[in-house]
C-alpha atoms as a PDB file:
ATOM      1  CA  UNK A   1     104.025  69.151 201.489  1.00  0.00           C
ATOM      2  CA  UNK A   2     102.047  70.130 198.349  1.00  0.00           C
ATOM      3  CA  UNK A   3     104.249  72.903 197.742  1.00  0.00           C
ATOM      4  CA  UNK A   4     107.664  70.764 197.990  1.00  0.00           C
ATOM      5  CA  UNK A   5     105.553  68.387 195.749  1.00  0.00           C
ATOM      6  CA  UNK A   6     105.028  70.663 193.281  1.00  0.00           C
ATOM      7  CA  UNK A   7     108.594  71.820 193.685  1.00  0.00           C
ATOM      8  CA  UNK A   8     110.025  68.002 192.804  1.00  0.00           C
ATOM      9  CA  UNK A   9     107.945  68.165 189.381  1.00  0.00           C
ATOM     10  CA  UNK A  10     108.783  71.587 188.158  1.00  0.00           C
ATOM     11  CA  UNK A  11     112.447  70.192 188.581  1.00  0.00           C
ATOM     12  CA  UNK A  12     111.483  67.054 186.194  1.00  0.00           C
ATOM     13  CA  UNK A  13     113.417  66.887 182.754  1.00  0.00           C
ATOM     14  CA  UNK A  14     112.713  64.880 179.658  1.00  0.00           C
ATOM     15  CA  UNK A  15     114.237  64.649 176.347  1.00  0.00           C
ATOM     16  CA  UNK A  16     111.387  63.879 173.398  1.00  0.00           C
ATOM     17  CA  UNK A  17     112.956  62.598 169.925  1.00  0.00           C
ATOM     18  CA  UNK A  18     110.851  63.174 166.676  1.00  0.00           C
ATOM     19  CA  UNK A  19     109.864  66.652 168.228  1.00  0.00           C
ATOM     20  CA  UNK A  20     109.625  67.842 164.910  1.00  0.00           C
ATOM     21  CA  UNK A  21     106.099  69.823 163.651  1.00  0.00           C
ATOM     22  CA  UNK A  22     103.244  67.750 162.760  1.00  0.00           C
ATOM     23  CA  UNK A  23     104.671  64.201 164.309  1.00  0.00           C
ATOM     24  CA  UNK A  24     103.497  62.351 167.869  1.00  0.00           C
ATOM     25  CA  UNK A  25     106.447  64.024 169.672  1.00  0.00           C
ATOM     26  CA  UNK A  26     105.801  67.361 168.959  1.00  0.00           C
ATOM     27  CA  UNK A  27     102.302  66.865 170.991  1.00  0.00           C
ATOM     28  CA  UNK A  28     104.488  64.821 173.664  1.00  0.00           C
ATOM     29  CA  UNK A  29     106.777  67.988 174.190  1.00  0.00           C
ATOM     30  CA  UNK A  30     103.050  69.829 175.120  1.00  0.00           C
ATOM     31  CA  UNK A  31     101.878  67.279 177.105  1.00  0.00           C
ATOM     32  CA  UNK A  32     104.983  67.360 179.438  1.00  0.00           C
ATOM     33  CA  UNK A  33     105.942  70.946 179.709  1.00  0.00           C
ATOM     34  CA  UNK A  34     102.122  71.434 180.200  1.00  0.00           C
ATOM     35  CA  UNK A  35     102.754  68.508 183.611  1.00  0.00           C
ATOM     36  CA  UNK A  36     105.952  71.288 184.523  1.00  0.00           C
ATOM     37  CA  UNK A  37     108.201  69.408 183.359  1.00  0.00           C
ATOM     38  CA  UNK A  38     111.396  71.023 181.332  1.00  0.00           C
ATOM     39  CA  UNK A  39     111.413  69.478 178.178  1.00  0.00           C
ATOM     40  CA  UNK A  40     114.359  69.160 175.341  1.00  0.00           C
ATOM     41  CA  UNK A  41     112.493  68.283 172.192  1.00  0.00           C
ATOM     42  CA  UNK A  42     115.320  66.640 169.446  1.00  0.00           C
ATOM     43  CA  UNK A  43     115.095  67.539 165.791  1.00  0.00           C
ATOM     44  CA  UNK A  44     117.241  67.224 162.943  1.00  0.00           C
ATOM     45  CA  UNK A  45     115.848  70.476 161.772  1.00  0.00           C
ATOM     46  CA  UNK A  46     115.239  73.267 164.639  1.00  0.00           C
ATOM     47  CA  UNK A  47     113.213  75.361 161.782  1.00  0.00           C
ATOM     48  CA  UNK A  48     110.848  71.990 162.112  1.00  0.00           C
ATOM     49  CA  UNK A  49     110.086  73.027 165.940  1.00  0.00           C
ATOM     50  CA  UNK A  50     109.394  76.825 165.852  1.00  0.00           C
ATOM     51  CA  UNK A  51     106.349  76.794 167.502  1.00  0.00           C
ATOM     52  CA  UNK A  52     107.480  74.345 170.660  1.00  0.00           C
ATOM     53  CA  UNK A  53     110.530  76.627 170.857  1.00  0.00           C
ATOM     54  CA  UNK A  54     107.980  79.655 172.285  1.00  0.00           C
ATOM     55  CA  UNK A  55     106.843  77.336 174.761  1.00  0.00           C
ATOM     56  CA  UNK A  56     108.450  78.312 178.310  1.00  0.00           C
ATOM     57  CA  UNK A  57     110.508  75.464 180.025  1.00  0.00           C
ATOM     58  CA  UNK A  58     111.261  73.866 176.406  1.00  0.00           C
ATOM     59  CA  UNK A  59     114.755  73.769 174.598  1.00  0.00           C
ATOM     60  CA  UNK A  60     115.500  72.701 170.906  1.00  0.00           C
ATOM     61  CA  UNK A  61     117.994  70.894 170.541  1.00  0.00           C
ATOM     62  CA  UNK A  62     119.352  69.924 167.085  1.00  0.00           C
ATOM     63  CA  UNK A  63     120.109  66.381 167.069  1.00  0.00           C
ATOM     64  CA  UNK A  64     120.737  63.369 164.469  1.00  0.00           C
ATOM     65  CA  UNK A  65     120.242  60.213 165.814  1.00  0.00           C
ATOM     66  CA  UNK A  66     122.678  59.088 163.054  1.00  0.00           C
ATOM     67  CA  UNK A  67     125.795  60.611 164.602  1.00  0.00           C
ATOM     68  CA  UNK A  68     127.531  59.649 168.046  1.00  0.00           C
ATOM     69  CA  UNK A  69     129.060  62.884 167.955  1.00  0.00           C
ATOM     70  CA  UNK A  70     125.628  64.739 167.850  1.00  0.00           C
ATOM     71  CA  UNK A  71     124.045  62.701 170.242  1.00  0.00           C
ATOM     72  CA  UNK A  72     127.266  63.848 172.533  1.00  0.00           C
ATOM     73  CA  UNK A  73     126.385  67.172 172.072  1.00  0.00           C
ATOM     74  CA  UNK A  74     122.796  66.473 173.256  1.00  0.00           C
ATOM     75  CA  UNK A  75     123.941  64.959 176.225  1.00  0.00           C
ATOM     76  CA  UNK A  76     126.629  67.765 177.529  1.00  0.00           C
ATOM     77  CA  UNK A  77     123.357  70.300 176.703  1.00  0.00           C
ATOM     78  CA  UNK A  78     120.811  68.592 178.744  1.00  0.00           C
ATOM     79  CA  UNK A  79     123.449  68.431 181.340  1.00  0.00           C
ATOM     80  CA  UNK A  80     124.554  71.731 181.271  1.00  0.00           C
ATOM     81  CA  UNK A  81     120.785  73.187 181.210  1.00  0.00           C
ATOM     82  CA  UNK A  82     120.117  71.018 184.382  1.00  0.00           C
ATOM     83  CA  UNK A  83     122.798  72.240 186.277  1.00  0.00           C
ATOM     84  CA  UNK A  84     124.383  68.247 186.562  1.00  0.00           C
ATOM     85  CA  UNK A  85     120.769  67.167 187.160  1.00  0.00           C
ATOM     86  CA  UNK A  86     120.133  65.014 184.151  1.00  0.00           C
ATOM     87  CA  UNK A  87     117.228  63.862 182.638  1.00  0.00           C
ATOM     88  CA  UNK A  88     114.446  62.023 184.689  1.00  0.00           C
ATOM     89  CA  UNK A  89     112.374  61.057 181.343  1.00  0.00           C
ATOM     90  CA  UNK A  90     114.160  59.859 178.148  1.00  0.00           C
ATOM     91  CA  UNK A  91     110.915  59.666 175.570  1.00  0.00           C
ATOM     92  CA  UNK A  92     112.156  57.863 172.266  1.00  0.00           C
ATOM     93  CA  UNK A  93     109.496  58.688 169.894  1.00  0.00           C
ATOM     94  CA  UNK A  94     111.425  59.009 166.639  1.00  0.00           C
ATOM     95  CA  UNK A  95     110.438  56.876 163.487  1.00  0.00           C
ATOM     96  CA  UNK A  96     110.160  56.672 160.132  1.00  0.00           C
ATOM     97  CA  UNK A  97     107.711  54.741 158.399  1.00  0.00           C
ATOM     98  CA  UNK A  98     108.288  52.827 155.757  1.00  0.00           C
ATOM     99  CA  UNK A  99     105.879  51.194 152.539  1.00  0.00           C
ATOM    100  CA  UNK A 100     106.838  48.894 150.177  1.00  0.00           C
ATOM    101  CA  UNK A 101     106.708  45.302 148.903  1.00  0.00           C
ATOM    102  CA  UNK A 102     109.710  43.322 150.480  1.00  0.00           C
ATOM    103  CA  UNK A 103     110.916  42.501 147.532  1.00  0.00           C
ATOM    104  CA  UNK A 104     110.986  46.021 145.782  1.00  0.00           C
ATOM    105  CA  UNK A 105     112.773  47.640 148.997  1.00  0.00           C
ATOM    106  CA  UNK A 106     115.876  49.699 148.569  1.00  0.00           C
ATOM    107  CA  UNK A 107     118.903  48.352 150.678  1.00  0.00           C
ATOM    108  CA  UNK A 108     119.728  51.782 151.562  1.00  0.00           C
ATOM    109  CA  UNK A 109     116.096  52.967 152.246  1.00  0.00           C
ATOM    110  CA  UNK A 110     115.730  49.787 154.503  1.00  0.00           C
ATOM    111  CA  UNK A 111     119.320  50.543 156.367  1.00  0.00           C
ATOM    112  CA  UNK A 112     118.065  53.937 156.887  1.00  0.00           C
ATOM    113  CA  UNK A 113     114.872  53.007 158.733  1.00  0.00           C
ATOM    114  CA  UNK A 114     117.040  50.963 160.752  1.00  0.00           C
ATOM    115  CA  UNK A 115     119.491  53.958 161.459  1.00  0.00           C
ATOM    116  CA  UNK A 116     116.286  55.964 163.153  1.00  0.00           C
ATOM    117  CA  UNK A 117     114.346  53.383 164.372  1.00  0.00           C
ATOM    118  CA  UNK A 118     116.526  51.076 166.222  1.00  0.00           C
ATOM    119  CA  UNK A 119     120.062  52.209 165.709  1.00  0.00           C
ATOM    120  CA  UNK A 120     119.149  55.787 166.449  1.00  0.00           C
ATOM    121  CA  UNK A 121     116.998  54.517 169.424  1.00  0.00           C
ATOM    122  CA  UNK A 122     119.652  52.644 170.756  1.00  0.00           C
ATOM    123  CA  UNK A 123     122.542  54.838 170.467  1.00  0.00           C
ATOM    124  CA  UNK A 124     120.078  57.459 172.635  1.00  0.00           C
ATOM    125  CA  UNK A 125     119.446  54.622 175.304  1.00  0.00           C
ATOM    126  CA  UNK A 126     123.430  54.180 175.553  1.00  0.00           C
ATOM    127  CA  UNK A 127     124.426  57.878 175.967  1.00  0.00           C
ATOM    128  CA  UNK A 128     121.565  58.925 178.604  1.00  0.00           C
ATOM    129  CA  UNK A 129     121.557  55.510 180.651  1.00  0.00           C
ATOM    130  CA  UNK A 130     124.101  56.969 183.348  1.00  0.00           C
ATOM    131  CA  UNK A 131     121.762  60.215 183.929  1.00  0.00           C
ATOM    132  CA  UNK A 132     119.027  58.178 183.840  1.00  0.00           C
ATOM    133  CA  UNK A 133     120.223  55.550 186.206  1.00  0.00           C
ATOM    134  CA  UNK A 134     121.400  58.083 189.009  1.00  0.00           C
ATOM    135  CA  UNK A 135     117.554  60.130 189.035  1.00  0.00           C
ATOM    136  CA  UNK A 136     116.350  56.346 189.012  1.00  0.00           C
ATOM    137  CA  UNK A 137     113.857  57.406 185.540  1.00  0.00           C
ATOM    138  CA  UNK A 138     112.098  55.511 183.230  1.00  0.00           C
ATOM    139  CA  UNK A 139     113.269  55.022 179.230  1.00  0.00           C
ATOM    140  CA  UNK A 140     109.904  55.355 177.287  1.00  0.00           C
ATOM    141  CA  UNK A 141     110.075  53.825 173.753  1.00  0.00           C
ATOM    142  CA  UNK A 142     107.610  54.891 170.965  1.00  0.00           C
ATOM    143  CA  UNK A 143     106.755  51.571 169.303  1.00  0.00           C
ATOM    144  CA  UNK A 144     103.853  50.262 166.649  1.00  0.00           C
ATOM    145  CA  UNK A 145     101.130  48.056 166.292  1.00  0.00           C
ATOM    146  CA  UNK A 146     102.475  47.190 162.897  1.00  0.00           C
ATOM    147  CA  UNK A 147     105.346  45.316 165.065  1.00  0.00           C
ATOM    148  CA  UNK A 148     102.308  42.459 166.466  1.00  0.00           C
ATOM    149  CA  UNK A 149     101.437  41.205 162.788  1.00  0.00           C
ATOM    150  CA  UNK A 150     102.613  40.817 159.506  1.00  0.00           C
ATOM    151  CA  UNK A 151     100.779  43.682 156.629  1.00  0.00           C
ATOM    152  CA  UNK A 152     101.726  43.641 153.671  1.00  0.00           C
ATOM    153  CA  UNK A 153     103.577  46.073 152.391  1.00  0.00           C
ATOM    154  CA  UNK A 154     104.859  47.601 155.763  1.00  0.00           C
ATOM    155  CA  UNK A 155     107.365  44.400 156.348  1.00  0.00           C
ATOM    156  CA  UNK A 156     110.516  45.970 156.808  1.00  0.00           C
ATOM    157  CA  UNK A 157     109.314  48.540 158.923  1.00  0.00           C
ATOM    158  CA  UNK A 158     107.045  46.006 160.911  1.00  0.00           C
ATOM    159  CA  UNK A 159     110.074  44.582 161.502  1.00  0.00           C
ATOM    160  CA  UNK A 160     112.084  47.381 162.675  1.00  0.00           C
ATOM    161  CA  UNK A 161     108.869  47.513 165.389  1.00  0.00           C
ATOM    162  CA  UNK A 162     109.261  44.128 166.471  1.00  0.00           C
ATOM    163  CA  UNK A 163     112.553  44.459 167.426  1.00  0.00           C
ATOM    164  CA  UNK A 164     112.058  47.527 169.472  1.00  0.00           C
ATOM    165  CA  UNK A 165     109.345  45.656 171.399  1.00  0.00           C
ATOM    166  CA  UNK A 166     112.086  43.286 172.195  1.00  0.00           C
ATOM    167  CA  UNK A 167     114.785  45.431 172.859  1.00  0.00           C
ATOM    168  CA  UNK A 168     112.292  47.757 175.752  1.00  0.00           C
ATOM    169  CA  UNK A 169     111.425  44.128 177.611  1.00  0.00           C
ATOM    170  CA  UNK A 170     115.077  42.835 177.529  1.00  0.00           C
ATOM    171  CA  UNK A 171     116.299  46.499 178.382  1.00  0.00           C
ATOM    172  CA  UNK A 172     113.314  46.515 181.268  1.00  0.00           C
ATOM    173  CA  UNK A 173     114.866  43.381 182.637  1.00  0.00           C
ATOM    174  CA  UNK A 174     118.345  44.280 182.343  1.00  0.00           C
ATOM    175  CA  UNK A 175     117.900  48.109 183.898  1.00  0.00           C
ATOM    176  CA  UNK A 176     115.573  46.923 186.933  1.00  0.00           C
ATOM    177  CA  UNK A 177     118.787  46.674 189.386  1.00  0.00           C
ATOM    178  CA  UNK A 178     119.178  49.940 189.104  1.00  0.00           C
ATOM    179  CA  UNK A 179     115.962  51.301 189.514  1.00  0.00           C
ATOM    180  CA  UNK A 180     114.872  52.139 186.402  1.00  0.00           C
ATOM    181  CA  UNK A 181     111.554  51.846 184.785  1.00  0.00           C
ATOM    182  CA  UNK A 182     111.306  50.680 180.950  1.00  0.00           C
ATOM    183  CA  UNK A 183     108.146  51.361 179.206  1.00  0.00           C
ATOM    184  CA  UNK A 184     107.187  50.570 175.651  1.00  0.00           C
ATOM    185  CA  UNK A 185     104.140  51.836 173.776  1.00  0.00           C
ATOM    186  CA  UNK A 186     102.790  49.942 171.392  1.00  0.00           C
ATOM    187  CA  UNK A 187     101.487  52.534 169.815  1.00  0.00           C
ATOM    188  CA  UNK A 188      97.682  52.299 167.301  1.00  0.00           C
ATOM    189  CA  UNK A 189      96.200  54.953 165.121  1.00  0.00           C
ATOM    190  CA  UNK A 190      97.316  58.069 165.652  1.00  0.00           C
ATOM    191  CA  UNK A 191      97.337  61.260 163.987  1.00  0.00           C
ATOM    192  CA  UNK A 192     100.285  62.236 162.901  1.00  0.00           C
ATOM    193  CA  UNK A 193     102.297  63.606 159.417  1.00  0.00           C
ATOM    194  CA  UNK A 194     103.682  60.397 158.699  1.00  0.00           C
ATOM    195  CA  UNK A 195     102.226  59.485 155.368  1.00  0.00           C
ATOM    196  CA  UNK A 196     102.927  60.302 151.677  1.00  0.00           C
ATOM    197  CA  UNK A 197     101.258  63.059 149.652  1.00  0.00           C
ATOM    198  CA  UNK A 198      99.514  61.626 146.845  1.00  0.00           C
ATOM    199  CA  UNK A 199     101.370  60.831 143.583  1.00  0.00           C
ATOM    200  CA  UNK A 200     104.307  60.357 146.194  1.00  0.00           C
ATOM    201  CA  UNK A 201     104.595  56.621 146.283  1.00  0.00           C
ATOM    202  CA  UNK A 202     106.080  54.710 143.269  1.00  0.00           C
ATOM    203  CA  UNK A 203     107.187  51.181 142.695  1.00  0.00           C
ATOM    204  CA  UNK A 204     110.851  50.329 141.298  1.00  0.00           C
ATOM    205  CA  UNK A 205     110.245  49.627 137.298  1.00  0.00           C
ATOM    206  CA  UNK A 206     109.546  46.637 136.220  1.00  0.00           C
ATOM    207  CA  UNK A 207     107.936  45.669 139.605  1.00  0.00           C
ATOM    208  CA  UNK A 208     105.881  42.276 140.105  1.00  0.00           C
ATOM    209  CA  UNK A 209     103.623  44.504 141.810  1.00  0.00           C
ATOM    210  CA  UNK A 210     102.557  47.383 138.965  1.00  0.00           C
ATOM    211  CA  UNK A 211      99.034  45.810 138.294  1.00  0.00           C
ATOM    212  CA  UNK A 212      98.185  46.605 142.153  1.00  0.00           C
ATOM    213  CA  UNK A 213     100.362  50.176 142.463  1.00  0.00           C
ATOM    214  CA  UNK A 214      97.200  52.232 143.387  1.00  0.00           C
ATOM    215  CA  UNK A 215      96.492  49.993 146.376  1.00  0.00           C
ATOM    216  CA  UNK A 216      99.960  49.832 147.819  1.00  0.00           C
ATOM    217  CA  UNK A 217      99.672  53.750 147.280  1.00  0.00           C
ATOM    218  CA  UNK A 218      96.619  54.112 149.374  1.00  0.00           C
ATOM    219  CA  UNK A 219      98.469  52.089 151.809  1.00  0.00           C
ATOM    220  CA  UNK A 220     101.180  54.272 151.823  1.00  0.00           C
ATOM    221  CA  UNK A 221      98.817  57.545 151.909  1.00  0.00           C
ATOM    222  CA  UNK A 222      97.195  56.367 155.075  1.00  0.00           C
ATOM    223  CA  UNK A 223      93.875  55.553 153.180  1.00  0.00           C
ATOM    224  CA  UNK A 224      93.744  51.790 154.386  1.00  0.00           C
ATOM    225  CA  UNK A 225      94.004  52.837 157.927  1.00  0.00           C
ATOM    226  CA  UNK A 226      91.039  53.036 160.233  1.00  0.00           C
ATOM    227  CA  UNK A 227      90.155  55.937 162.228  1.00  0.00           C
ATOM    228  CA  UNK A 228      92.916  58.186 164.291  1.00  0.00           C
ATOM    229  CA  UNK A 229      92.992  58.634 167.697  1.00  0.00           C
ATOM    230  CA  UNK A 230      93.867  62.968 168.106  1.00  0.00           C
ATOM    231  CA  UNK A 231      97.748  63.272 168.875  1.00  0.00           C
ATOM    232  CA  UNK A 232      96.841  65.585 171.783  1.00  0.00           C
ATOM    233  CA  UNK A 233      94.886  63.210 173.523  1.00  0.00           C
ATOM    234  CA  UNK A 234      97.223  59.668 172.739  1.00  0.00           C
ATOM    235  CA  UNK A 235     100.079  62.091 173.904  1.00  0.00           C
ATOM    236  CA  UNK A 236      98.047  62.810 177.212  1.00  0.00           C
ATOM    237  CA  UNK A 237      97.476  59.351 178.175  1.00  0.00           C
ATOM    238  CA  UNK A 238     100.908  58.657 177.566  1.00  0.00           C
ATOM    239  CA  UNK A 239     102.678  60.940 179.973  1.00  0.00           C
ATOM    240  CA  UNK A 240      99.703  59.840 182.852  1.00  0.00           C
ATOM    241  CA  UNK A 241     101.349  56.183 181.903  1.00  0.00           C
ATOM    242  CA  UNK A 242     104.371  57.805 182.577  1.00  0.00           C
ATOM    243  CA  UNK A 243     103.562  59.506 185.810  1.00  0.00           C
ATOM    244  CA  UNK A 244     101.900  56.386 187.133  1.00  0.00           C
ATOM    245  CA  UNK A 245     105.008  54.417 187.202  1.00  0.00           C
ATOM    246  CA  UNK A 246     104.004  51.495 184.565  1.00  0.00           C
ATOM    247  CA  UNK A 247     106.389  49.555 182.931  1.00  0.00           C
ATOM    248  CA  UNK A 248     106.209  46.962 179.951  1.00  0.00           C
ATOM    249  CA  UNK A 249     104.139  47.200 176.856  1.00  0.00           C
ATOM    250  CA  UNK A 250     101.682  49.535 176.726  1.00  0.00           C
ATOM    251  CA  UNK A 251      98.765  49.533 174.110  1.00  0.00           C
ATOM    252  CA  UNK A 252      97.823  53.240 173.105  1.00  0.00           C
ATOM    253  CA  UNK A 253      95.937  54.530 170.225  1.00  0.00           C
ATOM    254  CA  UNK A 254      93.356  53.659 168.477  1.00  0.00           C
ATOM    255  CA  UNK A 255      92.554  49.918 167.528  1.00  0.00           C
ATOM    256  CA  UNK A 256      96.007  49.021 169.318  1.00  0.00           C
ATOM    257  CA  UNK A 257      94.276  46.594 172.057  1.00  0.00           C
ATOM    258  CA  UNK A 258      92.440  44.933 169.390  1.00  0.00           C
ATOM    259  CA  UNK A 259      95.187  44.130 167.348  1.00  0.00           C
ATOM    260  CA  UNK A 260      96.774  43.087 170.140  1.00  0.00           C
ATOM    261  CA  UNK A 261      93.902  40.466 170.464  1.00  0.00           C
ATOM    262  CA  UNK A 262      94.052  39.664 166.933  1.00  0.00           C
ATOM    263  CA  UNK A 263      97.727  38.495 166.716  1.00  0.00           C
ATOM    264  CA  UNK A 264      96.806  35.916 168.876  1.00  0.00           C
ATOM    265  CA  UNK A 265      94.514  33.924 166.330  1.00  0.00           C
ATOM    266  CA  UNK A 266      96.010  31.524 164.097  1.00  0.00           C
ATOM    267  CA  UNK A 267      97.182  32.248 160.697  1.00  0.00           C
ATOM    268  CA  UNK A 268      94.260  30.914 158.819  1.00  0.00           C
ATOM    269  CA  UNK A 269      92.317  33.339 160.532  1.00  0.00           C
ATOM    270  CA  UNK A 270      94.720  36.409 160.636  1.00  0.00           C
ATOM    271  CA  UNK A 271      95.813  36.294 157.499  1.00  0.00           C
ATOM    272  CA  UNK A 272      92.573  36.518 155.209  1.00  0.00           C
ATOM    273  CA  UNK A 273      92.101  40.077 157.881  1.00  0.00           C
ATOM    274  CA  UNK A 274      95.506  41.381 156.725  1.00  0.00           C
ATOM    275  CA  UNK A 275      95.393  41.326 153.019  1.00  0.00           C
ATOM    276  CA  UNK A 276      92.159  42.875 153.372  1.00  0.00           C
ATOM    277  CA  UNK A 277      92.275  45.590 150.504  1.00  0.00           C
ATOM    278  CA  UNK A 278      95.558  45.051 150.370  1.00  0.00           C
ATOM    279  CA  UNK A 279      95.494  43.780 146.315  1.00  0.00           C
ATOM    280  CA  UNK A 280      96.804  40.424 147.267  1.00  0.00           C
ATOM    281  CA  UNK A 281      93.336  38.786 145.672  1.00  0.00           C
ATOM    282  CA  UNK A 282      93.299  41.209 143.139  1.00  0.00           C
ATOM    283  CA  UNK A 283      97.162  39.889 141.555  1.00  0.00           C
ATOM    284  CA  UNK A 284      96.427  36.707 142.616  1.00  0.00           C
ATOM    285  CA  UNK A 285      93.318  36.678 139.956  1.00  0.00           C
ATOM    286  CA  UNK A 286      95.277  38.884 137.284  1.00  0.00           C
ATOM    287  CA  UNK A 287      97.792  36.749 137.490  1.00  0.00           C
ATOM    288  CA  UNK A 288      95.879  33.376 137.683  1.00  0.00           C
ATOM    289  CA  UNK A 289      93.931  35.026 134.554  1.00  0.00           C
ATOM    290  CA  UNK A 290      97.187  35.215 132.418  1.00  0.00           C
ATOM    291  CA  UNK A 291      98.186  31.914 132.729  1.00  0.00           C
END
């Protein structure tokens, strides 16, 4: 029996987005080849994934979530390279994060984020639902924190958050006839190459937010953010969610569960928390001072 066991896992598949070096699906592509499983890990750049690609039982596949056509390809591969099989596993876990003031955001910039983070996301659920419904799997979507409240300065991709939380319960609902398992992490601190370099970040000219640039910056250079949880370790307890069987929202990372308390307080409360260091008293008083 242990052996057959065994057997049944080593045949496991899952497909990782945001494999790329340096980013939380890069250490998810470990954590589940190091379970047996074979692993596809998604890039737009395979030169991004070098060191995966030496890993046995994982593939590279070059993929941008942006195109139906490449998304095609990655389909007809992972069913080629499973003999028919399919996946078991289909781990969404690319994103791109996004600072700036509402007000100051670039259409384009904005519709981008969109493109990867719940377009892209999306368009991934659509083309791997029928191998995913006939192995009976699970869809695992890489969500945020940021999604539960509203920080400045990380609006529109807070927003891009929230609406994958929403999407993973509705698709949960709508996929449980056909045995399949929807799971959603609502992901905390994490280590992972996500922020700018410094001198990276700049505002638009002319913006109503120049007097406080250096503190949006900071924001945007991870410097506001409390201490990471090690991508090796928030990947592990991930794919032991996964193997358990759970289903829903899932709070992973570090400070995730507390936020997840916090965004239950009123306003008047929550609010004075999230412009913390954030510069909003700092404008409010160079701007009351003006006047």
């Amino acid at each position: 029996m242990i052996i057959i066991a065994q057997r049944a896992m080593a045949e496991k598949s899952v497909l990782v987005t945001g494999a790329s070096s340096g980013q939380i699906g890069a250490a998810l592509v470990v954590a589940f080849q190091q379970k047996g499983f074979t692993v596809f890990a998604a890039v737009p750049d395979p030169d991004k994934a070098i060191d995966l690609s030496k890993l046995p039982k994982v593939h590279i596949l070059k993929v941008d979530l942006t195109s139906e056509a490449s998304i095609a390809e990655a389909v007809e591969s992972v069913q080629s390279h499973t003999s028919g099989r399919g996946l078991d596993v289909l781990m969404n876990s690319a994103r791109v994060e996004f600072v700036m003031p509402l007000v100051d955001t670039s259409i384009i910039e904005g519709k981008r984020l969109f493109d990867i983070n719940i377009w892209g996301t999306l368009a991934m659920i659509k083309a791997f639902t029928p191998q995913i419904i006939q192995n009976k799997g699970t869809v695992v979507n890489l969500s945020s924190i940021g999604g539960l409240v509203n920080t400045p300065w990380l609006g529109l991709y807070a927003a891009s958050e929230s609406a994958l939380n929403t999407i993973g319960e509705t698709l949960r609902l709508e996929l449980a006839p056909f045995h399949v398992k929807v799971l959603t992490l609502v992901t905390g601190c994490v280590q992972a190459d996500i922020y700018k370099k410094p001198g990276e970040f700049q505002l638009p000219p002319k913006s109503i937010y120049s007097h406080i640039v250096s503190v949006i910056a900071d924001s945007a250079e991870g410097k506001l953010d409390p201490e990471m949880m090690p991508t090796e370790i928030y990947a592990s307890k991930v794919v032991a969610d996964i193997l358990k069987g759970r289903t829903g929202l899932v709070y992973r990372g570090n400070i995730a569960t507390t936020i997840r308390i916090l965004s239950c307080l009123p306003s008047i409360l929550l609010d004075g928390m999230l412009c913390a260091k954030r510069g909003l008293d700092e404008l409010a008083k160079y701007i009351n001072g003006s006047n």
